[in-house]
N, C-alpha and C. Protein backbone atom coordinates (compact mmCIF):
# COMPACT_ATOMS: atom_id res chain seq x y z
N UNK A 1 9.33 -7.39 -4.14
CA UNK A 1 10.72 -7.30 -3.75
C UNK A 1 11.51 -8.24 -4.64
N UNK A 2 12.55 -7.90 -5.46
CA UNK A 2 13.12 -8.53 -6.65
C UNK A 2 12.32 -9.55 -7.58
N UNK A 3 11.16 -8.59 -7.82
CA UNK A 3 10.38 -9.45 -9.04
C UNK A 3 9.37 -10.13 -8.18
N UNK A 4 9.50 -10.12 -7.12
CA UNK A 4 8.35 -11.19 -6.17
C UNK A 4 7.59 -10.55 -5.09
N UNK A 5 6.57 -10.55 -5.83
CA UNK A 5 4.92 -10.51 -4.77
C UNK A 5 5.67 -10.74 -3.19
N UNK A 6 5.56 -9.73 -2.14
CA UNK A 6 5.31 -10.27 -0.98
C UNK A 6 3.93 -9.80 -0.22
N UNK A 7 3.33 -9.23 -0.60
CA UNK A 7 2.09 -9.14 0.28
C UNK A 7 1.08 -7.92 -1.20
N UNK A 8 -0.35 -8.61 -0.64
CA UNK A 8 -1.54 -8.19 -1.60
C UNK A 8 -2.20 -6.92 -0.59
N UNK A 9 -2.80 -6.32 -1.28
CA UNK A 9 -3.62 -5.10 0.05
C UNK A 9 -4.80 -4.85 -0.86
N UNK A 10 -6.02 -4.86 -0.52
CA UNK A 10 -7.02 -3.97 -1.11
C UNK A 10 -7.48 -3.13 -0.26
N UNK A 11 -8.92 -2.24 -0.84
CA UNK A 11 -9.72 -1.63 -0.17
C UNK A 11 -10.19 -2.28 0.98
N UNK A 12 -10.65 -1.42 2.26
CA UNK A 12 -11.84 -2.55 2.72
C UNK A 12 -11.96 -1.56 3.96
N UNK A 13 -13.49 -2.28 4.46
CA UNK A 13 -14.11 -1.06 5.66
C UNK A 13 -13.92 -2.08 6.68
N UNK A 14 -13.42 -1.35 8.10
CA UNK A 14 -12.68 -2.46 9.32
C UNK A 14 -13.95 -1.59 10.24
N UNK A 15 -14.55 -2.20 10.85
CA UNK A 15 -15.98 -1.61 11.52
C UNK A 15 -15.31 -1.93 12.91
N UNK A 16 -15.09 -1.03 13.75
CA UNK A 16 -14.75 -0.79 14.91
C UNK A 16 -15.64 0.10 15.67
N UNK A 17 -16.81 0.31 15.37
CA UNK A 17 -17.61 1.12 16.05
C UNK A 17 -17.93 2.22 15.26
N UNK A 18 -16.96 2.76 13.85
CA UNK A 18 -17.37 3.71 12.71
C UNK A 18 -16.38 3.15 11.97
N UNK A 19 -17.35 3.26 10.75
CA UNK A 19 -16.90 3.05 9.67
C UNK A 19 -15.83 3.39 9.04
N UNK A 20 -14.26 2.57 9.12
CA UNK A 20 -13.15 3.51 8.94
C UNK A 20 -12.63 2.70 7.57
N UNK A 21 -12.26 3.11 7.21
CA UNK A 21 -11.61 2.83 5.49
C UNK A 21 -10.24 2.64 5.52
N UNK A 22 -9.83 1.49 5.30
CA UNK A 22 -8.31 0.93 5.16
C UNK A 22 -7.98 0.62 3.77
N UNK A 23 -7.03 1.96 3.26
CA UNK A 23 -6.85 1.49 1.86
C UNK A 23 -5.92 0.59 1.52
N UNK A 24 -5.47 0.16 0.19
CA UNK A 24 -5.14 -0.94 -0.31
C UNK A 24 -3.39 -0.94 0.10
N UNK A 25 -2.58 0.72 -0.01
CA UNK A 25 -1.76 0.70 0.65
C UNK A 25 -1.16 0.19 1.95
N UNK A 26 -2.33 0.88 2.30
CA UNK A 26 -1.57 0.56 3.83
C UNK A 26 -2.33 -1.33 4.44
N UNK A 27 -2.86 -1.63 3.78
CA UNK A 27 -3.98 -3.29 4.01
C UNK A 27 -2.68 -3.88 3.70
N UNK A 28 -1.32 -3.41 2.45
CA UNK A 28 -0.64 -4.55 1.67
C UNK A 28 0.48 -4.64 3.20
N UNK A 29 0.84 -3.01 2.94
CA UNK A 29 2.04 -3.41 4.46
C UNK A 29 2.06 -3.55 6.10
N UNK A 30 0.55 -3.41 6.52
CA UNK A 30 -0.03 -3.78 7.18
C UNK A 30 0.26 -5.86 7.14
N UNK A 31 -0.22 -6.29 6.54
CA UNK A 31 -0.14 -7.74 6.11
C UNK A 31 1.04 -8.37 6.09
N UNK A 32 2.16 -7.50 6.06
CA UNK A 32 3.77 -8.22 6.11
C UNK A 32 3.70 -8.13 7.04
N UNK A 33 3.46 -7.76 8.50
CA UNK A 33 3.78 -7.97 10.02
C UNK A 33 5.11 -7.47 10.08
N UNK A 34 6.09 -7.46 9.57
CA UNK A 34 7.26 -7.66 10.15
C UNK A 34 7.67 -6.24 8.81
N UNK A 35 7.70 -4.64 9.80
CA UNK A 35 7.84 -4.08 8.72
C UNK A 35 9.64 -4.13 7.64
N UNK A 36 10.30 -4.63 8.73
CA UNK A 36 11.54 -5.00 7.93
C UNK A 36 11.49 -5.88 6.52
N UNK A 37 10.78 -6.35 6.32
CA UNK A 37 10.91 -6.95 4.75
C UNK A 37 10.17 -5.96 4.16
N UNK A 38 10.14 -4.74 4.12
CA UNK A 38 9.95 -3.38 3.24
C UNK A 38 11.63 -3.43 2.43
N UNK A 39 12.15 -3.31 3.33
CA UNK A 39 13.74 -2.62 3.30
C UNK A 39 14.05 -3.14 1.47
N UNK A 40 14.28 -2.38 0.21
CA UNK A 40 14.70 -2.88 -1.22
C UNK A 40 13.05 -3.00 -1.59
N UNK A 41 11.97 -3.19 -1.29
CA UNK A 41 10.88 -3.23 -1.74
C UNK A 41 10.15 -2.21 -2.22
N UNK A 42 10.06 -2.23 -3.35
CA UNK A 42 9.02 -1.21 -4.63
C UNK A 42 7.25 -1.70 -4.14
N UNK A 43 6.57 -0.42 -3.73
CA UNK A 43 5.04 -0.97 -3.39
C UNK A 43 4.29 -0.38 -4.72
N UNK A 44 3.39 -1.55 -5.58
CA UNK A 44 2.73 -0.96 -6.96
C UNK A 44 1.48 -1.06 -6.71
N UNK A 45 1.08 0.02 -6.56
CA UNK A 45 -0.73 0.29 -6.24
C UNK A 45 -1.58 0.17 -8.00
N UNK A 46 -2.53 -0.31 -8.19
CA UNK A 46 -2.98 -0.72 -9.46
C UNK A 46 -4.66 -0.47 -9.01
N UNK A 47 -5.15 0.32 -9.97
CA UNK A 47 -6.64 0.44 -9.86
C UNK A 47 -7.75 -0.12 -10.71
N UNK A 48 -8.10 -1.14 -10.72
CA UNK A 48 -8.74 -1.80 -11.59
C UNK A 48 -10.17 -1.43 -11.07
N UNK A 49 -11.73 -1.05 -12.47
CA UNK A 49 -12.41 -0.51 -12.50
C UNK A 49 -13.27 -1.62 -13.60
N UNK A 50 -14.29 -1.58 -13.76
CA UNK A 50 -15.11 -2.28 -14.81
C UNK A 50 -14.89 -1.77 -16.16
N UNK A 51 -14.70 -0.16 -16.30
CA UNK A 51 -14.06 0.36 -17.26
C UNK A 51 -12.49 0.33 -17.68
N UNK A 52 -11.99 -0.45 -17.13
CA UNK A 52 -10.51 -0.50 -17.03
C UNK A 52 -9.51 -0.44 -15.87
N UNK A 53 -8.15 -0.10 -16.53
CA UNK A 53 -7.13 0.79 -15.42
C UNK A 53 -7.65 1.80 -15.33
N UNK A 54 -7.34 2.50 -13.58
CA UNK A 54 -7.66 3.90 -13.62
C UNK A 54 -6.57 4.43 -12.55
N UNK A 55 -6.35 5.88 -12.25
CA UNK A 55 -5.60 6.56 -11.07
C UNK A 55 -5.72 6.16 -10.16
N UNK A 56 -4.49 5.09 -9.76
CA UNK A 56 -4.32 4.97 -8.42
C UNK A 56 -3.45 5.88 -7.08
N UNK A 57 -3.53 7.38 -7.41
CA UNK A 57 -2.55 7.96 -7.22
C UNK A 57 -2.91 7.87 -5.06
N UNK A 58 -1.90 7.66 -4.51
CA UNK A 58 -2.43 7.72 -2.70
C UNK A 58 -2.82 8.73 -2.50
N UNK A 59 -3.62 8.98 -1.27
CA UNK A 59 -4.96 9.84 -0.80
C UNK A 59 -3.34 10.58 -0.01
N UNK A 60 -3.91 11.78 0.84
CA UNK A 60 -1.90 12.03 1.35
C UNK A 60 -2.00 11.12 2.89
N UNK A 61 -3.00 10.71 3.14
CA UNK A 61 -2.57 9.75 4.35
C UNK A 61 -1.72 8.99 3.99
N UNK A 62 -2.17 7.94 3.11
CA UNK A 62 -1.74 7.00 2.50
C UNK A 62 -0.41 7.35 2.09
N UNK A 63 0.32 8.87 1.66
CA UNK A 63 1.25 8.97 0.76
C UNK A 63 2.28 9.34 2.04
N UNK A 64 1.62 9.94 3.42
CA UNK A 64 2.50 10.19 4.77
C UNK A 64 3.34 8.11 5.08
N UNK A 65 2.58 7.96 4.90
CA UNK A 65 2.57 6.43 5.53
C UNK A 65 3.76 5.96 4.36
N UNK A 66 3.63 6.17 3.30
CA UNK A 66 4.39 5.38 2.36
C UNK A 66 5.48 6.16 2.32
N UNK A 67 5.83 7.42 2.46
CA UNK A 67 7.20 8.09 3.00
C UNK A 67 7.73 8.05 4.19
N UNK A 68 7.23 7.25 5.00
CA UNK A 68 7.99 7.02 6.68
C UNK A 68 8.16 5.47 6.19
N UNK A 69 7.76 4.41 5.25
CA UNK A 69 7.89 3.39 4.96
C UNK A 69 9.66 3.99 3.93
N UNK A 70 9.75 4.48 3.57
CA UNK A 70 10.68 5.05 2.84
C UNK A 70 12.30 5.80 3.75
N UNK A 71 11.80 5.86 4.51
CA UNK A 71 12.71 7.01 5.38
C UNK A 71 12.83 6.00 6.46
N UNK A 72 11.96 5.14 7.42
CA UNK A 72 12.66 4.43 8.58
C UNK A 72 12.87 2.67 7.97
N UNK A 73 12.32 2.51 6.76
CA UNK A 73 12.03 1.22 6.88
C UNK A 73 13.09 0.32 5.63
N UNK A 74 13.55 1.71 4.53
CA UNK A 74 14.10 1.35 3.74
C UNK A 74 13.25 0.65 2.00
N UNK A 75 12.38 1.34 2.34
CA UNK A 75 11.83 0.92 0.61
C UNK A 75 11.68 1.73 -0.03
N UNK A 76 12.06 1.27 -1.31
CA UNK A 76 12.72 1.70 -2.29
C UNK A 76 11.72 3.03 -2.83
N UNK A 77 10.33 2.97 -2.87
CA UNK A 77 9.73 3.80 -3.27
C UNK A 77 8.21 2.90 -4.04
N UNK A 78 7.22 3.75 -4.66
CA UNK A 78 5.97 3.16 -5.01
C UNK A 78 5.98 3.78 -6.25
N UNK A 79 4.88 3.19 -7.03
CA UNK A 79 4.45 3.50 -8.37
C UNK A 79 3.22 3.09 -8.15
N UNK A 80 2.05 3.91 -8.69
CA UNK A 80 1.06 3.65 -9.44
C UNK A 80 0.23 4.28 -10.49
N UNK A 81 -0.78 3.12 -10.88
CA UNK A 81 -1.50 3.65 -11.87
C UNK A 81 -2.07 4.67 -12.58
């Protein structure tokens, strides 16, 4: 949000009884608590690999979630890799 980091997200498996997969999207705005500091905020998903950058393009869960972040919450929109 204007040049400044507010929250990090990676991959990661949250074991609640099955194995459910929380991607890096939704881990970053998940982690702000307070979804109002979205509102002017650009979210940049980045896929780093041993071979390099690679496609970080969102799964469409991930891409439902980041358009209701867009539509009730006020951010600006995402980019990635």
């Amino acid at each position: 949000h204007g040049r400044k980091i507010i929250a990090i997200g990676q991959n990661r498996v949250a074991d609640r009884g099955r194995r459910q997969t929380i991607h890096a999207e939704v881990d970053a705005i998940h982690s702000l608590g307070d979804f109002t500091k979205l509102r002017g905020a650009t979210l940049v998903v980045i896929r780093i690999a041993p071979s390099g950058i690679r496609n970080s393009k969102p799964c469409a869960a991930c891409e439902c979630v980041l358009q209701k972040c867009v539509r009730e919450y006020g951010m600006r929109g995402w980019i990635h890799s």
